[in-house]
N, C-alpha and C. Protein backbone atom coordinates (compact mmCIF):
# COMPACT_ATOMS: atom_id res chain seq x y z
N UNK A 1 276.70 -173.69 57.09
CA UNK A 1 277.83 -173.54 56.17
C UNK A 1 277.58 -172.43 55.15
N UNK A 2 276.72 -171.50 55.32
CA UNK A 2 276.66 -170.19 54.87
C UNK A 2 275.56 -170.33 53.74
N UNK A 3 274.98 -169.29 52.95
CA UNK A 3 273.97 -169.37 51.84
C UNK A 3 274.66 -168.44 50.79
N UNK A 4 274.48 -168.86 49.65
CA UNK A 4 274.43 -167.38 48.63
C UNK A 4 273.87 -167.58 47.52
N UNK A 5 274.14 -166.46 46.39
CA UNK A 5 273.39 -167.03 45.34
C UNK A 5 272.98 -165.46 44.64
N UNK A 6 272.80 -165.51 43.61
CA UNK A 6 272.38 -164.34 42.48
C UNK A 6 271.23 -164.44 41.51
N UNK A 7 270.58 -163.31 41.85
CA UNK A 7 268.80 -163.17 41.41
C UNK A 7 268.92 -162.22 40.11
N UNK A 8 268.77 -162.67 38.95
CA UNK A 8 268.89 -162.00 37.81
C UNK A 8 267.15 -161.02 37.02
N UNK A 9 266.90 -160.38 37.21
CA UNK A 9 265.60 -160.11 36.90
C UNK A 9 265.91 -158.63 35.93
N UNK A 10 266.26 -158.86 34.95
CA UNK A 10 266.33 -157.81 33.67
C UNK A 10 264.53 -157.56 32.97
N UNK A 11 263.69 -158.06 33.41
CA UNK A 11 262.60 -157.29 33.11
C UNK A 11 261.98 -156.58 34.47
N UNK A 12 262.43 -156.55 35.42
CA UNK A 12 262.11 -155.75 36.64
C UNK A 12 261.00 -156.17 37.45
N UNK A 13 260.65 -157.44 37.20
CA UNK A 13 259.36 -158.24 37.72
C UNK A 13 259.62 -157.98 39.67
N UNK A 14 258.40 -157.98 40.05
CA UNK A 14 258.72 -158.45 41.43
C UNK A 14 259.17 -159.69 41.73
N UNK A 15 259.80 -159.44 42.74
CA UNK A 15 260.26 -160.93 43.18
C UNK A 15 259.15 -161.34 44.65
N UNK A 16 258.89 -162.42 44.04
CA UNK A 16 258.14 -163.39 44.91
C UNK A 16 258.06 -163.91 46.64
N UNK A 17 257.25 -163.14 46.99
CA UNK A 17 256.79 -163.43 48.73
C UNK A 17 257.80 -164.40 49.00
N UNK A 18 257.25 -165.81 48.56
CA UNK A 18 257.76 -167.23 48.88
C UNK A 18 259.09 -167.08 48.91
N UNK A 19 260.08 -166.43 47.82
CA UNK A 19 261.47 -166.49 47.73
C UNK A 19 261.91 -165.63 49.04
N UNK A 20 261.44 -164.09 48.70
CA UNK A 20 261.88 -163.20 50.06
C UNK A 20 261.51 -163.85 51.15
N UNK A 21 260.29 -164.43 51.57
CA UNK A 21 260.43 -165.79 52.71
C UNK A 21 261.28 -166.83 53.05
N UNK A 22 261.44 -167.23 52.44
CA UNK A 22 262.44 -168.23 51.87
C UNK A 22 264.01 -167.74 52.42
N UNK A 23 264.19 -166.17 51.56
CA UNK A 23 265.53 -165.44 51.76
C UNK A 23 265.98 -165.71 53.26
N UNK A 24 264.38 -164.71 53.92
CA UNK A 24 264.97 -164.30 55.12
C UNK A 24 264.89 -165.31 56.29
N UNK A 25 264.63 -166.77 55.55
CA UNK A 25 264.66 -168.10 56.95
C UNK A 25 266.15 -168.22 56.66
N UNK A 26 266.80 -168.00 55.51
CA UNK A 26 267.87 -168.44 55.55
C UNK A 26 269.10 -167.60 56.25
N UNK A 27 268.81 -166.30 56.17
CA UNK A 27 269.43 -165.45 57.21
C UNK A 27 269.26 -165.76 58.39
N UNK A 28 268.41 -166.41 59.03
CA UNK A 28 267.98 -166.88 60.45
C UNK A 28 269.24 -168.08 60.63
N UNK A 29 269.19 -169.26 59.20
CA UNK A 29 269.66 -169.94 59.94
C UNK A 29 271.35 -169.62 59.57
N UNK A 30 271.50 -168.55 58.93
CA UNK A 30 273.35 -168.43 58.59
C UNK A 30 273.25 -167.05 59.13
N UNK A 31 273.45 -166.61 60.90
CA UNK A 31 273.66 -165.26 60.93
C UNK A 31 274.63 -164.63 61.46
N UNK A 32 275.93 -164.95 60.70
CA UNK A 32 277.04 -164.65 61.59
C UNK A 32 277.64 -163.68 60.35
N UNK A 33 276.66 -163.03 59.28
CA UNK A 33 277.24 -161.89 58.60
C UNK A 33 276.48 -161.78 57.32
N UNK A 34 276.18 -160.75 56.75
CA UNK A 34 275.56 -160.35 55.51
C UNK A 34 275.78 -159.25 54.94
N UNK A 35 275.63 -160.06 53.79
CA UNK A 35 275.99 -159.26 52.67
C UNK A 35 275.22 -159.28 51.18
N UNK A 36 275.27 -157.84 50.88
CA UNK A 36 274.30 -157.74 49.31
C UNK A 36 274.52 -156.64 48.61
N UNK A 37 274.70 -156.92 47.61
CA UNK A 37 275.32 -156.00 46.15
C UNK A 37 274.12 -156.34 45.33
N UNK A 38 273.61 -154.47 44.93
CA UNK A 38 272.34 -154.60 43.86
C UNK A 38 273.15 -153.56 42.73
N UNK A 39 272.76 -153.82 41.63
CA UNK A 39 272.52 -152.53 40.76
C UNK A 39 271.03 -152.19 40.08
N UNK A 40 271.01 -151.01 40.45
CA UNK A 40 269.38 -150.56 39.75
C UNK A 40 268.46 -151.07 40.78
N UNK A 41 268.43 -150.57 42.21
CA UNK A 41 268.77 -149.44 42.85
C UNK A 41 270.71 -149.87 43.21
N UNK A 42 271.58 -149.17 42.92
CA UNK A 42 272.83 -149.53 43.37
C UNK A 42 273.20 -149.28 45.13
N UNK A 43 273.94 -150.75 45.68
CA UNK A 43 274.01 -150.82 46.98
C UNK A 43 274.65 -151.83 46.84
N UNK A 44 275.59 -151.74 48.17
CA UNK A 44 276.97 -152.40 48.64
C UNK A 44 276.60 -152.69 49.89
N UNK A 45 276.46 -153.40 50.75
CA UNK A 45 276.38 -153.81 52.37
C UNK A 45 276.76 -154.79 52.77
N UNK A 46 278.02 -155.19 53.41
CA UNK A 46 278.38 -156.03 54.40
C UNK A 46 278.43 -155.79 55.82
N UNK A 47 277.29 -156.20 56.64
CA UNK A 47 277.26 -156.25 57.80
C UNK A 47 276.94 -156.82 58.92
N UNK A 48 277.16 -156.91 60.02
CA UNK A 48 276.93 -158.26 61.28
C UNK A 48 275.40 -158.02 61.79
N UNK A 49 274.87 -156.89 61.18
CA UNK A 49 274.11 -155.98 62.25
C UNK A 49 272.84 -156.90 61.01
N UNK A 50 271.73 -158.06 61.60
CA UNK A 50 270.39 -158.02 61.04
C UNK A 50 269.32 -157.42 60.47
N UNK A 51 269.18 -156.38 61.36
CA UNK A 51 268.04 -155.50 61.21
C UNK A 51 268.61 -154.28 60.28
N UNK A 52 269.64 -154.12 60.38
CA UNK A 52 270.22 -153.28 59.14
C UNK A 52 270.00 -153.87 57.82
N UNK A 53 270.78 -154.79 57.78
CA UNK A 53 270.52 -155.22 56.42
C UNK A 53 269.30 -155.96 56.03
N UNK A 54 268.19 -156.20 57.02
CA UNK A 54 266.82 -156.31 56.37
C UNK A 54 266.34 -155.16 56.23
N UNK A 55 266.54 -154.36 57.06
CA UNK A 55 265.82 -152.99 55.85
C UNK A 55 266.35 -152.77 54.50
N UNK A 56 267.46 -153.04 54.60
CA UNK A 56 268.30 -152.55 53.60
C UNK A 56 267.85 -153.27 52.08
N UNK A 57 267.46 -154.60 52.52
CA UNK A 57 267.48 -155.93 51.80
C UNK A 57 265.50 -155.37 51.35
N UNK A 58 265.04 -155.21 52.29
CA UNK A 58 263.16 -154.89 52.36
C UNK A 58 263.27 -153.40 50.87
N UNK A 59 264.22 -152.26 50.78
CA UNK A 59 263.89 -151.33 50.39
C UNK A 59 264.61 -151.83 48.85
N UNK A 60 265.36 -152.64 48.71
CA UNK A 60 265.74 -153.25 47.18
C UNK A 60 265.08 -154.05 46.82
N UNK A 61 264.07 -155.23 47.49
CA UNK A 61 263.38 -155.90 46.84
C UNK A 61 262.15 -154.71 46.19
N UNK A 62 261.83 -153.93 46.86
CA UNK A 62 260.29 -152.91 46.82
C UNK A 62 261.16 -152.19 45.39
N UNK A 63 261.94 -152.03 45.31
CA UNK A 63 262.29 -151.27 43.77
C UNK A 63 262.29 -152.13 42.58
N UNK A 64 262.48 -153.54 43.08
CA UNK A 64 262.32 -154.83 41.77
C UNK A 64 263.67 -154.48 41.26
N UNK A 65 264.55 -154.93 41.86
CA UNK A 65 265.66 -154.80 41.39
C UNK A 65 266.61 -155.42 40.41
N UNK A 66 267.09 -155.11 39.71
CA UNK A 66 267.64 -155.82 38.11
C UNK A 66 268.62 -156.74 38.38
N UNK A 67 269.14 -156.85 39.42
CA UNK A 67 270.26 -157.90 40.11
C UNK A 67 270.59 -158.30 41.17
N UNK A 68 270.76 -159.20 42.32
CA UNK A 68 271.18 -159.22 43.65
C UNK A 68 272.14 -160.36 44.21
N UNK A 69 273.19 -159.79 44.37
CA UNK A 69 273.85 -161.09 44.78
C UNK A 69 274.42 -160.90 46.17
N UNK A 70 274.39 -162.11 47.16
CA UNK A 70 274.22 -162.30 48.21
C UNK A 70 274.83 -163.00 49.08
N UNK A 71 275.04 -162.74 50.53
CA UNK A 71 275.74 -164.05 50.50
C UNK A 71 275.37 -163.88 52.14
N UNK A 72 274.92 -165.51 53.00
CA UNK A 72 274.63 -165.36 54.63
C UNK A 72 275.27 -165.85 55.03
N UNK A 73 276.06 -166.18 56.31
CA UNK A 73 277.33 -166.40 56.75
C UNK A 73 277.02 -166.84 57.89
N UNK A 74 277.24 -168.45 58.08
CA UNK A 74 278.05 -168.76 58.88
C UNK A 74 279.01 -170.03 59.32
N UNK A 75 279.57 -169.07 60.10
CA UNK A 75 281.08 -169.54 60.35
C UNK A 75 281.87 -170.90 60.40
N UNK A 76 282.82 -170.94 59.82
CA UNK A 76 283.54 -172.60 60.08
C UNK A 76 284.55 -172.08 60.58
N UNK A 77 284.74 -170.92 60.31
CA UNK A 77 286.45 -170.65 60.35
C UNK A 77 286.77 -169.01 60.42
N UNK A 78 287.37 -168.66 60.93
CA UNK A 78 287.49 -166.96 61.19
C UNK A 78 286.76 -166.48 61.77
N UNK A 79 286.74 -165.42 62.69
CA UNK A 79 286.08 -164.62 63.95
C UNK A 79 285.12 -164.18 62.74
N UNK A 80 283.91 -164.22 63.99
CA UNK A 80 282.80 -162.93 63.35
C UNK A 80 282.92 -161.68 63.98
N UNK A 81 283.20 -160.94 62.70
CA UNK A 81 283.58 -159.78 62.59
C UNK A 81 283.10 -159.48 60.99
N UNK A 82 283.12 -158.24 60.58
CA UNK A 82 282.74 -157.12 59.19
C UNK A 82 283.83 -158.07 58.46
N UNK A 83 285.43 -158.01 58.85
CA UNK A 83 286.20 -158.13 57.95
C UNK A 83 286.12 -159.78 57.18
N UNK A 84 285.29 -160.72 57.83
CA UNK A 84 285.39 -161.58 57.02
C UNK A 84 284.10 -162.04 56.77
N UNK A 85 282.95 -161.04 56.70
CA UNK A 85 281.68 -160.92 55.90
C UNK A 85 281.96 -161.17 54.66
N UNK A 86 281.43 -162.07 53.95
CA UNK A 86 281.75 -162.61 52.35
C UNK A 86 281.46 -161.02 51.09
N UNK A 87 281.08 -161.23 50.44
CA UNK A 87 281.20 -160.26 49.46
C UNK A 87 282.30 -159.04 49.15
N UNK A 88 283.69 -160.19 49.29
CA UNK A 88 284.84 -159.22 48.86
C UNK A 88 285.10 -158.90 47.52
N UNK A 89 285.82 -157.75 47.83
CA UNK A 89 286.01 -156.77 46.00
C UNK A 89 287.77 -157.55 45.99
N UNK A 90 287.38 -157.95 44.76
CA UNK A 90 288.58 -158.41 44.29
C UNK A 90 288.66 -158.17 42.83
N UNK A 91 289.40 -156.48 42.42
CA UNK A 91 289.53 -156.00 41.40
C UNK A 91 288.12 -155.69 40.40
N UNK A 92 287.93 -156.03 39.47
CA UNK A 92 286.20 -155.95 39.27
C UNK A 92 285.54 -156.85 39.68
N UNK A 93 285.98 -157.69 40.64
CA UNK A 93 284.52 -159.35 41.16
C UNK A 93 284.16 -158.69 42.46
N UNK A 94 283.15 -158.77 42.71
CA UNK A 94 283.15 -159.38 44.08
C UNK A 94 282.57 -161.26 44.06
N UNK A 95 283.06 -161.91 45.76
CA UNK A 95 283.27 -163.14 45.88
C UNK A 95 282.43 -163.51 47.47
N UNK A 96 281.69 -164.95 46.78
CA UNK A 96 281.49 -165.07 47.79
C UNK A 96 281.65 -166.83 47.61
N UNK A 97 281.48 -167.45 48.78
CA UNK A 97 281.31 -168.86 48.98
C UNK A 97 280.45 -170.05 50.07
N UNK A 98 280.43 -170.92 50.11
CA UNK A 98 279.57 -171.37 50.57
C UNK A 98 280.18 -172.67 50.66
N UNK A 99 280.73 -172.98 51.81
CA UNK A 99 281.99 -174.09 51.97
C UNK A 99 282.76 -173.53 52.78
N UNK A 100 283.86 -174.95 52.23
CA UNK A 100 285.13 -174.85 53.58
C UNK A 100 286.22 -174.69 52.20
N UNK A 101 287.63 -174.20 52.52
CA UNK A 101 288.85 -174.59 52.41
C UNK A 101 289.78 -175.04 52.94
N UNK A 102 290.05 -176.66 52.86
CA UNK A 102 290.24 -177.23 54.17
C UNK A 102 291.69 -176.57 54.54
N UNK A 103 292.77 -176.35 53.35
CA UNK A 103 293.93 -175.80 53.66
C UNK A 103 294.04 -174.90 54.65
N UNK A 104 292.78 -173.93 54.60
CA UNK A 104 292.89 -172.89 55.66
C UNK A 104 291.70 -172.65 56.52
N UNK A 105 290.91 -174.09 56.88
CA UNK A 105 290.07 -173.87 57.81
C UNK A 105 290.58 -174.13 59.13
N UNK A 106 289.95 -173.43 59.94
CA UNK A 106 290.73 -174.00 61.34
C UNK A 106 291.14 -172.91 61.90
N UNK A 107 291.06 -171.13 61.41
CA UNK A 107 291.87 -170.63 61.66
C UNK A 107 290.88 -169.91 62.60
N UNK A 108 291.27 -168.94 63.57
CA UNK A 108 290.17 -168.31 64.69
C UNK A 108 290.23 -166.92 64.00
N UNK A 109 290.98 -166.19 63.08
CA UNK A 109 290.99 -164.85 62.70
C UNK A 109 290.40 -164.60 61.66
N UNK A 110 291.10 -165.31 60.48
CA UNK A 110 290.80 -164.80 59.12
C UNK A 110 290.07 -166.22 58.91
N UNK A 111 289.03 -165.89 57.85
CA UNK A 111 287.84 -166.49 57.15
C UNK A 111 288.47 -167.55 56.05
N UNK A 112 288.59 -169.02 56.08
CA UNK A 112 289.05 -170.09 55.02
C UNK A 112 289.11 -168.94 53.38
N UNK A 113 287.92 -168.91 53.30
CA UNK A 113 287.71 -168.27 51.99
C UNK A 113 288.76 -166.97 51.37
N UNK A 114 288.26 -165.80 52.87
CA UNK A 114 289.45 -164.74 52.66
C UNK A 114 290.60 -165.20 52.15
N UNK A 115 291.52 -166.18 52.80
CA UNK A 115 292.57 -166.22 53.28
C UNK A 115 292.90 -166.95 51.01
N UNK A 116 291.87 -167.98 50.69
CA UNK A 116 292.14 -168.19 49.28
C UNK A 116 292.28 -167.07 48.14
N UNK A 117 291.84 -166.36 48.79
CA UNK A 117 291.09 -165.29 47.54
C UNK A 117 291.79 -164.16 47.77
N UNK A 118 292.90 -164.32 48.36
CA UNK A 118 294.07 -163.45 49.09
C UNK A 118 295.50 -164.17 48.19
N UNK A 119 295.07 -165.15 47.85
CA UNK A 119 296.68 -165.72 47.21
C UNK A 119 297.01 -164.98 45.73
N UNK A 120 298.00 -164.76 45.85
CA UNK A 120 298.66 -164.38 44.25
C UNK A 120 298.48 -165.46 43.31
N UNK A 121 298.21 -166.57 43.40
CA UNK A 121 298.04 -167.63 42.56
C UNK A 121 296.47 -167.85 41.82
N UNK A 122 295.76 -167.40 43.04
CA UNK A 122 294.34 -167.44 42.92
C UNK A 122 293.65 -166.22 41.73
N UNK A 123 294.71 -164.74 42.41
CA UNK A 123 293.99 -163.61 41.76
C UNK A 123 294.60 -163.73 40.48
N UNK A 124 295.56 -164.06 39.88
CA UNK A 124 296.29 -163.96 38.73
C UNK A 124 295.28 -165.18 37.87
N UNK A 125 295.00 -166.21 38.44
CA UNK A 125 294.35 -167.34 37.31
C UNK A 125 292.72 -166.64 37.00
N UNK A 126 292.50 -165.88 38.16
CA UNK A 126 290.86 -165.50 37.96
C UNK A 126 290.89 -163.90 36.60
N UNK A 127 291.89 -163.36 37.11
CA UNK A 127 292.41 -162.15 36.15
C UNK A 127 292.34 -162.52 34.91
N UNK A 128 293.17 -164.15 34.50
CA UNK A 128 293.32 -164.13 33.66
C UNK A 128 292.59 -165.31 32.69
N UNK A 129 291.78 -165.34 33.61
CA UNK A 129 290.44 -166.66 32.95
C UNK A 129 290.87 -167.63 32.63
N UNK A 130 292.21 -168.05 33.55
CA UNK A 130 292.67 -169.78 33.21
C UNK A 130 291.67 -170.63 33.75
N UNK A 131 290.85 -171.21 33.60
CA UNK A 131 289.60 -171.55 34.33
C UNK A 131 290.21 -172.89 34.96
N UNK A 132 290.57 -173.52 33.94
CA UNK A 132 291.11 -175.15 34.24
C UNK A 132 291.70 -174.93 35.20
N UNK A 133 292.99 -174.29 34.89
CA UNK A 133 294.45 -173.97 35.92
C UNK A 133 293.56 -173.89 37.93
N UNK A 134 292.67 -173.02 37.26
CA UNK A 134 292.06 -172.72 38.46
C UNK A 134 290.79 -173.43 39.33
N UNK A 135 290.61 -174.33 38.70
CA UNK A 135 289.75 -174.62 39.22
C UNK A 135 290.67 -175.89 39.69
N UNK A 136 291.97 -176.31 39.34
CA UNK A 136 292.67 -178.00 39.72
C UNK A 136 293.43 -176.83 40.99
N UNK A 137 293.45 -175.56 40.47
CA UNK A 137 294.48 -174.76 41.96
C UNK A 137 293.26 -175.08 43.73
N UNK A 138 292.15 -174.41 43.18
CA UNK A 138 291.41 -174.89 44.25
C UNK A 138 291.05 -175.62 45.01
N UNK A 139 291.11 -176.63 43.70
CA UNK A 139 290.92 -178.37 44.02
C UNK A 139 291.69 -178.69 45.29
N UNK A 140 293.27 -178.11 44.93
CA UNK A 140 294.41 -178.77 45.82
C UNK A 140 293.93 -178.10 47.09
N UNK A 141 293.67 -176.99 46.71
CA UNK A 141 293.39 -176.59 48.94
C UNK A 141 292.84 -176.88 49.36
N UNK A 142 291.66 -177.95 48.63
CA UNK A 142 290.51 -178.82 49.65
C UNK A 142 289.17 -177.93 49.10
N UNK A 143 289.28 -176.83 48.22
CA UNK A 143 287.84 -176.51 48.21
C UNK A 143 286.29 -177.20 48.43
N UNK A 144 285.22 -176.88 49.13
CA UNK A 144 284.38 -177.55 49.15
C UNK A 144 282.91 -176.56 49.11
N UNK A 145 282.35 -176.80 47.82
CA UNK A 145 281.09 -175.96 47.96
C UNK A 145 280.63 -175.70 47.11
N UNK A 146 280.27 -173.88 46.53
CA UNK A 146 279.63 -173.18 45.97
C UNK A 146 280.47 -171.63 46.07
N UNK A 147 280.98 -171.33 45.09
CA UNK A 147 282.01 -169.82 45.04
C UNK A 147 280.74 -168.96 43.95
N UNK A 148 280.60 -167.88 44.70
CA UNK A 148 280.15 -167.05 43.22
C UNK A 148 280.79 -165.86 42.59
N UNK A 149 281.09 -165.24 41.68
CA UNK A 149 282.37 -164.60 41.32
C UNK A 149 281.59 -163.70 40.03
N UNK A 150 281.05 -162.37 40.56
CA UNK A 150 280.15 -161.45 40.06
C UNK A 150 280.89 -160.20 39.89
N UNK A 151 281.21 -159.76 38.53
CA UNK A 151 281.48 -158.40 38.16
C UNK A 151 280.61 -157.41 38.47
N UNK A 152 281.08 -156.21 38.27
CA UNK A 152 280.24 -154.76 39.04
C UNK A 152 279.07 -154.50 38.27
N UNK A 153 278.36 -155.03 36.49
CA UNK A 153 277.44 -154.88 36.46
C UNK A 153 276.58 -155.85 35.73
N UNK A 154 276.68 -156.78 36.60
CA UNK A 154 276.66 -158.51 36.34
C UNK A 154 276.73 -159.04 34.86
N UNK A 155 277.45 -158.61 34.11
CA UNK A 155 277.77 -158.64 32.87
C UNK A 155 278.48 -160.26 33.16
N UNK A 156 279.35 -160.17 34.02
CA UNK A 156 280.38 -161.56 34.07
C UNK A 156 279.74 -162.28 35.46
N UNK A 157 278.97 -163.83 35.97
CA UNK A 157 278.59 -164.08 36.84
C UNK A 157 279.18 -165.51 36.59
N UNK A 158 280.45 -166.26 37.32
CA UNK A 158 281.09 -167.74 37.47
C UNK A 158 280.31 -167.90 38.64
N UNK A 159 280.08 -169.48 38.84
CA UNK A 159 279.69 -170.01 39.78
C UNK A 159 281.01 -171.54 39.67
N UNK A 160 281.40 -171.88 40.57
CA UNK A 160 282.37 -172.75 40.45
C UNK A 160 281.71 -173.86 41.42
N UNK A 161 281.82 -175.50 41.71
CA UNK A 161 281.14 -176.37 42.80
C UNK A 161 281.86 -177.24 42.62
N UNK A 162 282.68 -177.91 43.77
CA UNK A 162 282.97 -179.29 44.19
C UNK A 162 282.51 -179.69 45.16
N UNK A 163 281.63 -180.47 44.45
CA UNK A 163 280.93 -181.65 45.57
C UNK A 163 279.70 -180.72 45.92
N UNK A 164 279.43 -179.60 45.93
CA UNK A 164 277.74 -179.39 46.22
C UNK A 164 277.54 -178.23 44.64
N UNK A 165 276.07 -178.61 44.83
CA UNK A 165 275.42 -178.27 43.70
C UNK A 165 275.09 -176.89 43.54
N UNK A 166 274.67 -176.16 42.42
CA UNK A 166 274.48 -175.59 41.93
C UNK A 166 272.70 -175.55 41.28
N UNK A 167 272.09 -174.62 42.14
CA UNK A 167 270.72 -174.64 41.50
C UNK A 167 270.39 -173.51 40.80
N UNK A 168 270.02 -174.17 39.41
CA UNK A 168 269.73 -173.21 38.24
C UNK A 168 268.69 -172.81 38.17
N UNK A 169 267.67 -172.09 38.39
CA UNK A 169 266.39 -172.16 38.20
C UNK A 169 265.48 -170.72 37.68
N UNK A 170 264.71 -170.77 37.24
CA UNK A 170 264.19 -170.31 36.13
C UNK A 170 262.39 -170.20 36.63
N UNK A 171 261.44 -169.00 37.05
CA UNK A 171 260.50 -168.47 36.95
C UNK A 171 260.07 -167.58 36.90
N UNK A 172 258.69 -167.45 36.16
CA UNK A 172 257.98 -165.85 36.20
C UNK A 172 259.13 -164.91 35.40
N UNK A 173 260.05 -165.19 34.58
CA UNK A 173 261.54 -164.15 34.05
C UNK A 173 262.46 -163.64 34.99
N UNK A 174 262.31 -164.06 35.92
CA UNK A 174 262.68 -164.13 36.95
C UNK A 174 264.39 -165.50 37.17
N UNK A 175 265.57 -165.22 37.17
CA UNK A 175 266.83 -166.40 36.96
C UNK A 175 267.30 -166.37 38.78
N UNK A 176 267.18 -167.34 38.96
CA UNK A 176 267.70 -167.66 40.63
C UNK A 176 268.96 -168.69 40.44
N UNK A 177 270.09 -168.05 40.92
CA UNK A 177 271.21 -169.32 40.93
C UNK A 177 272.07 -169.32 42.32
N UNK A 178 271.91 -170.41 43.41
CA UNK A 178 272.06 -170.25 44.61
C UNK A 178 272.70 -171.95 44.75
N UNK A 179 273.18 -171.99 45.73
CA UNK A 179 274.05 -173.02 46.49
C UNK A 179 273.29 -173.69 47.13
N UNK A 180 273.19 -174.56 46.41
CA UNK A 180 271.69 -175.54 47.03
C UNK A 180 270.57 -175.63 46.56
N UNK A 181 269.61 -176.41 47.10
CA UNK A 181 268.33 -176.88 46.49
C UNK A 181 267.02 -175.65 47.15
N UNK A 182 267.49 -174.41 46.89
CA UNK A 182 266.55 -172.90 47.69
C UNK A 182 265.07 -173.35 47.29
N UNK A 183 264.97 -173.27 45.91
CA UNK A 183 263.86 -173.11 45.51
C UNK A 183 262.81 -174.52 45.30
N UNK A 184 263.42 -175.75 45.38
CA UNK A 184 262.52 -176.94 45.34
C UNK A 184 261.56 -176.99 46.69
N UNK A 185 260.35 -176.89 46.53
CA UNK A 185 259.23 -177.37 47.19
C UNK A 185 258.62 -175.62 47.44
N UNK A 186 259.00 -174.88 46.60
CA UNK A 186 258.08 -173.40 47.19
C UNK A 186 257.33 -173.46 45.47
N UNK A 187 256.34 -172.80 46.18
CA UNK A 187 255.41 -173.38 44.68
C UNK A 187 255.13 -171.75 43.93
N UNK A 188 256.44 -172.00 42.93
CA UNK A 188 256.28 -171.38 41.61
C UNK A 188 256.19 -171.65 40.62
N UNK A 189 255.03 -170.53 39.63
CA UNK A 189 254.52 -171.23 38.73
C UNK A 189 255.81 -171.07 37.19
N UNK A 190 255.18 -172.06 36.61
CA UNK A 190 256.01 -171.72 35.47
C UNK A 190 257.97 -172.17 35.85
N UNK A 191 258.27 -172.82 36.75
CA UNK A 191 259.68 -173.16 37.47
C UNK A 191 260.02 -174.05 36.29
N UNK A 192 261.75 -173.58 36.10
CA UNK A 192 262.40 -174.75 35.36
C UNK A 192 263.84 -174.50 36.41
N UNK A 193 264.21 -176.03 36.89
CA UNK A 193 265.31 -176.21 37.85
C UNK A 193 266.12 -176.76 36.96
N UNK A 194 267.72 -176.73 37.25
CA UNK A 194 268.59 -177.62 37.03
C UNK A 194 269.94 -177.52 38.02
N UNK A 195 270.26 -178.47 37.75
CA UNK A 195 271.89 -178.72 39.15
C UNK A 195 272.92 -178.68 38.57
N UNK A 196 273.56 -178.28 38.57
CA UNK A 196 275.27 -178.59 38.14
C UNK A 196 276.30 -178.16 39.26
N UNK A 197 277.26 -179.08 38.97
CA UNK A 197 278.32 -179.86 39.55
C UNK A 197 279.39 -180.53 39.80
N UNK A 198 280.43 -179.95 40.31
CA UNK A 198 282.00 -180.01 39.86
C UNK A 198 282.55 -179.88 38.54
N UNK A 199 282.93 -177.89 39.00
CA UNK A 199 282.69 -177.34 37.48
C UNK A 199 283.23 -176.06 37.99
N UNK A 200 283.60 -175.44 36.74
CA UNK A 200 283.06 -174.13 36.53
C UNK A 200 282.03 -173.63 35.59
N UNK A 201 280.98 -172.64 35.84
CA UNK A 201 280.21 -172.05 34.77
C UNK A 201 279.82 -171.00 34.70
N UNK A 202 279.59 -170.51 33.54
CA UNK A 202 279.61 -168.64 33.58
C UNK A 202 277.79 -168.70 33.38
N UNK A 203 277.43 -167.86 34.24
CA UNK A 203 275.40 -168.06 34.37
C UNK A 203 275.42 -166.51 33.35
N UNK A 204 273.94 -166.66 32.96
CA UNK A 204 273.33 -165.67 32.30
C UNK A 204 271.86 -166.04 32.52
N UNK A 205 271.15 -164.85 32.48
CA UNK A 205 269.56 -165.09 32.93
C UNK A 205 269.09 -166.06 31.73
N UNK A 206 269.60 -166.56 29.96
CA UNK A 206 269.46 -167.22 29.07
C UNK A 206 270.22 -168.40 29.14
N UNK A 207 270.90 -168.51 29.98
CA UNK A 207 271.29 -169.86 29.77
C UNK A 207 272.87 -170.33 31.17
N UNK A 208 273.16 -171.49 31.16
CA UNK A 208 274.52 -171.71 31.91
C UNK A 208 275.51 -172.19 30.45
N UNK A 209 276.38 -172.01 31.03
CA UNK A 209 277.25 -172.34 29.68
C UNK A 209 278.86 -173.33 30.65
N UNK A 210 279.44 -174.16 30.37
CA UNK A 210 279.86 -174.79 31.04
C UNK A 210 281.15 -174.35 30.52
N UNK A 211 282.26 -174.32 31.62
CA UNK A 211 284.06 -173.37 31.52
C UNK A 211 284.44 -174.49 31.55
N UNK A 212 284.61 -175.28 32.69
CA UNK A 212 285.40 -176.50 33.02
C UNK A 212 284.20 -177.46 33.70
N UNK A 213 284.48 -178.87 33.63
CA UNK A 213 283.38 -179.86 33.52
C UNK A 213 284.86 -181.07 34.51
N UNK A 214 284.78 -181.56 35.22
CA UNK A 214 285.45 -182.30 36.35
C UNK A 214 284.26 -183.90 36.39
């Protein structure tokens, strides 16, 4: 049901064997598309092709990169194909998710997610930071998961969850916030975890701050 998640590292630390291990089992087990947006080294890639985007993915970790958000794909719903590789630009966000929408799962073309994040109802409440409005709009189409919703220079990072969690976690200065329990049982030192859940919340490498609480 796909992976994602955003690596905040504003002191430029390396990032950790175990995690990039970690990363790339999870591309193994979601490989029906990838995608990754860095700044500092800046890079955009959505693609079907593996070995592309592990190089791609190998030459941004080696720079220690100041941001990465991500997303591995696979499928419930919509052909694999580029066009419904997660990390769409939607005005300054890009979006990704990790779930179903049951309203529009089922379909063989377009991607559940695409097809939400395509509504005039959707882009107008996110435009305009009705958070509530938007998060009871989602509710109704069946959302189920982990959405992450990252401006171009991660200044603005929402993470939204119904019904699966949200892992907060915290090592080495190093901020990991991913869809699911990534980081429990890989042994880093200095780790502070936390979960949150059926919500919206705006992340910062200092703290989560809670939008809407369900």
């Amino acid at each position: 049901m796909c992976f994602t998640g955003v690596i905040l590292n504003p002191f430029r630390k390396p990032i950790p064997n175990v995690v990039v291990r970690g990363l790339y089992g999870e591309m193994v087990l979601n490989p029906d598309g990838f995608y990754v947006y860095s700044t500092d080294p800046e890079v955009y890639l959505r693609t079907l092709n593996a070995i592309e985007f592990r190089d791609m993915f190998d030459r941004i970790i080696a720079q220690k990169p100041f941001a990465i958000h991500f997303h591995f794909r696979l499928a419930s719903s919509g052909a694999i194909d580029v066009g419904n590789v997660h990390g769409w630009k939607l005005g300054d966000y890009l979006i990704t998710h990790n779930g179903v929408v049951r309203s529009y799962a089922g379909r063989r073309d377009l991607c559940d997610t695409l097809i939400l994040v395509n509504q005039r109802e959707f882009q107008e409440l996110l435009a305009d930071k009705r958070w509530s409005e938007l998060y009871d709009y989602i509710a109704e189409k069946g959302f189920y998961g982990v959405m992450f919703i990252v401006n171009k220079d991660f200044s603005e990072i929402y993470a939204i969850s119904t019904m699966k969690n949200i892992e907060y976690s915290q090592a080495n200065g190093i901020t990991y916030a991913t869809s699911g329990n990534f980081l429990k049982g890989k042994r880093l030192r200095k780790i502070k975890l936390e979960n949150y859940v059926d919500g919206i919340f705006q992340i910062t490498h200092e703290e989560v701050r809670t939008l809407v609480q369900r």
